[in-house]
C-alpha atoms as a PDB file:
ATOM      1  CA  UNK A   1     -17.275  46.333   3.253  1.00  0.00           C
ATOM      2  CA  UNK A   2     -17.071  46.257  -0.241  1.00  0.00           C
ATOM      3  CA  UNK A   3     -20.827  45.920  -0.953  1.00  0.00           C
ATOM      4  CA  UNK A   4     -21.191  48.984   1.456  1.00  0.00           C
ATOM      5  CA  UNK A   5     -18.943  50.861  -0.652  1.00  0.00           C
ATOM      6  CA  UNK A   6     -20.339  49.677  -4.277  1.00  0.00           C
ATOM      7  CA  UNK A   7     -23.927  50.659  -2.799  1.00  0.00           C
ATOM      8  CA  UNK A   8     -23.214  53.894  -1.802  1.00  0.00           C
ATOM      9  CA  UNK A   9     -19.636  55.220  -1.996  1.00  0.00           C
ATOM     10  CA  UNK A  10     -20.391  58.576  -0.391  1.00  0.00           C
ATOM     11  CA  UNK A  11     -20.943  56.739   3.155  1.00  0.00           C
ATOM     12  CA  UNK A  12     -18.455  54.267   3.148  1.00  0.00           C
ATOM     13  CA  UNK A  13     -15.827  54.721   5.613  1.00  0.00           C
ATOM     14  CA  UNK A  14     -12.817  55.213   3.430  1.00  0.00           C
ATOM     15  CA  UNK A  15     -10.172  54.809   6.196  1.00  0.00           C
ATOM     16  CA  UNK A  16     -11.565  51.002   6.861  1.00  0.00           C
ATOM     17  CA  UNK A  17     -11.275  50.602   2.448  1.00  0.00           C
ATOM     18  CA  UNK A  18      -7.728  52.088   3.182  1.00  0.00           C
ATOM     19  CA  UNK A  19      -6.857  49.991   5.916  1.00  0.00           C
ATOM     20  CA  UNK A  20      -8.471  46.732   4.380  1.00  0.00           C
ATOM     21  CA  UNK A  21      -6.039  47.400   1.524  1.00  0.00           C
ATOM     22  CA  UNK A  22      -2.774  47.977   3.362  1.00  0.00           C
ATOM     23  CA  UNK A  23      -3.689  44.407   4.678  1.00  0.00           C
ATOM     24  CA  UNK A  24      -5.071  42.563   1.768  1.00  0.00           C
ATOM     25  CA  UNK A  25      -1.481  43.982  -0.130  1.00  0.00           C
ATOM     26  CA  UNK A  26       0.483  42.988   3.279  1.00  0.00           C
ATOM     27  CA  UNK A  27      -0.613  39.012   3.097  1.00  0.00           C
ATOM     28  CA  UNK A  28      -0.163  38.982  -0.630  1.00  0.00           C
ATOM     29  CA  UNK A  29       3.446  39.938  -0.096  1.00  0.00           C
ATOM     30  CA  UNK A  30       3.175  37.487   3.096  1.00  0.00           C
ATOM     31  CA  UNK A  31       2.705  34.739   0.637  1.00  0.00           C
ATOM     32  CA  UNK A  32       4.946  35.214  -2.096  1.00  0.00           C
ATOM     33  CA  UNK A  33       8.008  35.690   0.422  1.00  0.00           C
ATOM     34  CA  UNK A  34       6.759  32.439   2.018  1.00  0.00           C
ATOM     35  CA  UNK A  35       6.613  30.800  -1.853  1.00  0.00           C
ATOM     36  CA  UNK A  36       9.852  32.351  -2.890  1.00  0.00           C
ATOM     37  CA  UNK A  37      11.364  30.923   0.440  1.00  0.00           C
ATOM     38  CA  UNK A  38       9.889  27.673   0.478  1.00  0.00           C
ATOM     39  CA  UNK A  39      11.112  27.306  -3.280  1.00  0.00           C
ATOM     40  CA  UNK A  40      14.573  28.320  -2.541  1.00  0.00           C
ATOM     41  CA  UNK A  41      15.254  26.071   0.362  1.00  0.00           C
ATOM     42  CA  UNK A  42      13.592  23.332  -1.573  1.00  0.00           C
ATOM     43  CA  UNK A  43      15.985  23.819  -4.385  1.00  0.00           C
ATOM     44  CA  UNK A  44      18.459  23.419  -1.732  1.00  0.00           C
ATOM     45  CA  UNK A  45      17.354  20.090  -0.444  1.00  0.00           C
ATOM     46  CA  UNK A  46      16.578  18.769  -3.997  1.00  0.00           C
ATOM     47  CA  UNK A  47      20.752  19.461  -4.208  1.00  0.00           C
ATOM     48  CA  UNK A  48      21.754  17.809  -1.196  1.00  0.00           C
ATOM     49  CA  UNK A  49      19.902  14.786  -1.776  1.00  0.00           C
ATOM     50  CA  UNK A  50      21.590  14.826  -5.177  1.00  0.00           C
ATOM     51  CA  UNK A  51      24.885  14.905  -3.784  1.00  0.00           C
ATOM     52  CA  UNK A  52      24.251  12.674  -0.943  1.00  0.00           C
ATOM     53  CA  UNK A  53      22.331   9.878  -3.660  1.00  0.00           C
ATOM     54  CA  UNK A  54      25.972  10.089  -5.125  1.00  0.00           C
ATOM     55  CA  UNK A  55      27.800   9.763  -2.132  1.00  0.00           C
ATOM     56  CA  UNK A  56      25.775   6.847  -1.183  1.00  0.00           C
ATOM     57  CA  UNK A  57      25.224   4.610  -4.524  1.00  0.00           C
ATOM     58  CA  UNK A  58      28.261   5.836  -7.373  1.00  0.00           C
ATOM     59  CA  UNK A  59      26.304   4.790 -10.418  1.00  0.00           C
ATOM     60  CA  UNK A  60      25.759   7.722 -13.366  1.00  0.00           C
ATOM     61  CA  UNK A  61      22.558   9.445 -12.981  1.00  0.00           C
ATOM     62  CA  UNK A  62      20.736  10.584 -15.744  1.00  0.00           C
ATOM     63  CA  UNK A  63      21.372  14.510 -15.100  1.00  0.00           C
ATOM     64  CA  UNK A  64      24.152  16.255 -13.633  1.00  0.00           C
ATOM     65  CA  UNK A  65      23.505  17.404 -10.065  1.00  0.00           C
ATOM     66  CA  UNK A  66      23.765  21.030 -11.252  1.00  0.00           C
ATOM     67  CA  UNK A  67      20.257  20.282 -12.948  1.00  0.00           C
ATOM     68  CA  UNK A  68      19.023  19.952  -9.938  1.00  0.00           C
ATOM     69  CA  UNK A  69      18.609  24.052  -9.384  1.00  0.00           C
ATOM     70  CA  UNK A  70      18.437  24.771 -13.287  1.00  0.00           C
ATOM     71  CA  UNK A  71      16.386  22.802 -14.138  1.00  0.00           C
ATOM     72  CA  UNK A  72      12.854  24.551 -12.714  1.00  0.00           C
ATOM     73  CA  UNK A  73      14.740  27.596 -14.518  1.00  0.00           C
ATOM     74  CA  UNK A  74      14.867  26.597 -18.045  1.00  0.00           C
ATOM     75  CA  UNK A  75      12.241  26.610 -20.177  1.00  0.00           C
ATOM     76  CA  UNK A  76      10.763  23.446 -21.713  1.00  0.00           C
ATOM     77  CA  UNK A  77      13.116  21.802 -18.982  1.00  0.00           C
ATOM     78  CA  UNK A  78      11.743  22.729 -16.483  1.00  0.00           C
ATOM     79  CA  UNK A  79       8.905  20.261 -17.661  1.00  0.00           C
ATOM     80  CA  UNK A  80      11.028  16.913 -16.642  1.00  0.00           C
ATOM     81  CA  UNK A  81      14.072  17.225 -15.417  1.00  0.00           C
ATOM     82  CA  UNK A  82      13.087  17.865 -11.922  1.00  0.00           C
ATOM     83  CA  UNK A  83      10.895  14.470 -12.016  1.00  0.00           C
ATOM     84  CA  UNK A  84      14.126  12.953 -13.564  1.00  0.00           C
ATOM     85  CA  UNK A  85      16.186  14.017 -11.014  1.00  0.00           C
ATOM     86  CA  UNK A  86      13.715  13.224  -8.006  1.00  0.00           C
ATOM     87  CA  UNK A  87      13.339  10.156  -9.546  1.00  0.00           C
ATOM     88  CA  UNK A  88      16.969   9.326  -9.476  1.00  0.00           C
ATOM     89  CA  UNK A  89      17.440  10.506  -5.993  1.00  0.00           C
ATOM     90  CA  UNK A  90      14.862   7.937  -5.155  1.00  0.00           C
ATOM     91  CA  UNK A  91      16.240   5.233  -6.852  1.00  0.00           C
ATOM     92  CA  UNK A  92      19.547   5.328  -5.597  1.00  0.00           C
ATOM     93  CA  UNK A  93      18.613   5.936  -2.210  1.00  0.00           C
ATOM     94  CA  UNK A  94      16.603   2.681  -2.671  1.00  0.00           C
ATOM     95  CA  UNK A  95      18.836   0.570  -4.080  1.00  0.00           C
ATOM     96  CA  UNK A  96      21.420   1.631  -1.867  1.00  0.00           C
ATOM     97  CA  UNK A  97      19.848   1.029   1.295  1.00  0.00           C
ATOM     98  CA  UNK A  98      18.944  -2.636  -0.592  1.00  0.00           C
ATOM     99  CA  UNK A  99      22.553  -3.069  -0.645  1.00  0.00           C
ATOM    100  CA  UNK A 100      23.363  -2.811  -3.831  1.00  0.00           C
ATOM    101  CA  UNK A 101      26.684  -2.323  -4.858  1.00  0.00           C
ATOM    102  CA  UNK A 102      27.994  -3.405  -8.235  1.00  0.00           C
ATOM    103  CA  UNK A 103      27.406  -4.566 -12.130  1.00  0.00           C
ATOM    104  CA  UNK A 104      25.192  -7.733 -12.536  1.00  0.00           C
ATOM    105  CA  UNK A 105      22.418  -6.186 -10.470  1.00  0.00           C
ATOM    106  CA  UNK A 106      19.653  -3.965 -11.411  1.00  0.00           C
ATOM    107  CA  UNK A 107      21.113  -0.780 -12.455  1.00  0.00           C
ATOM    108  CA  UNK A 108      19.595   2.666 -11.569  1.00  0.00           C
ATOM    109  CA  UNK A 109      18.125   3.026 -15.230  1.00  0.00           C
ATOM    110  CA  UNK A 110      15.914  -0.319 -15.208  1.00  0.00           C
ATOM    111  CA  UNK A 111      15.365  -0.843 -11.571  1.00  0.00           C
ATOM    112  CA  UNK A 112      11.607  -0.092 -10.948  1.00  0.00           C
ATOM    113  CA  UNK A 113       9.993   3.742 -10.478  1.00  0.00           C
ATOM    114  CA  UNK A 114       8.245   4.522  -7.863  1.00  0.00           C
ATOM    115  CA  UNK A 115       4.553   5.027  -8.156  1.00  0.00           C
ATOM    116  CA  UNK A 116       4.937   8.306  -5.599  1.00  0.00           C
ATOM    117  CA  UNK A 117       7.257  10.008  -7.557  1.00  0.00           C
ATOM    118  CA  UNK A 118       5.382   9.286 -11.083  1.00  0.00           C
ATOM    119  CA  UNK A 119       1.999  10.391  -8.959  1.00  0.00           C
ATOM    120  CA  UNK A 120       3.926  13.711  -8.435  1.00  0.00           C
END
């Protein structure tokens, strides 16, 4: 269509341009309510697994859980807090499912990363 309309614009049926247009603007707007959605209710989860990391292992994690939704907002933040906080959230969830529960054990700062979340 759009070679058809470069090569001679006289001939080109203007209601298929039109039409190819309405949809070409329709998925674009398709995709960024599907991006700003998909961001939002990740934000979400990113939250509740903060909280629920808490809940689950009660040792200090490096960021507060409000960093959890501010920090993809601030700027020059945004560049690791997120992976701090994922990182946490994995950690704890970890070591408490390993059962660990006190001082004298590997504590959430220098038990070991995981490679999945320092690929990401």
């Amino acid at each position: 269509m759009l070679s058809a309309l470069i090569d001679s614009p006289d001939t080109a049926d203007m209601g298929a341009v039109d039409a190819n247009d309405r949809l070409y603007g329709m998925s674009g707007l398709a995709q960024t309510l599907s991006y700003v959605v998909t961001a939002v209710l990740f934000v979400l989860w990113l939250l509740r697994a903060c909280s629920n990391a808490e809940a689950m292992l009660p040792v200090p994690h490096r960021r507060h859980a409000a960093w959890a939704v501010f920090g993809w907002v601030v700027p020059i933040v945004h560049l690791w807090y997120p992976k701090q906080i994922v990182d946490d959230v994995w950690t704890t969830s970890r070591l408490g499912a390993a059962g660990f529960r006190g001082p004298g054990h590997a504590t959430l700062h220098t038990a070991r990363r995981a490679g999945l979340v320092r690929a990401w």
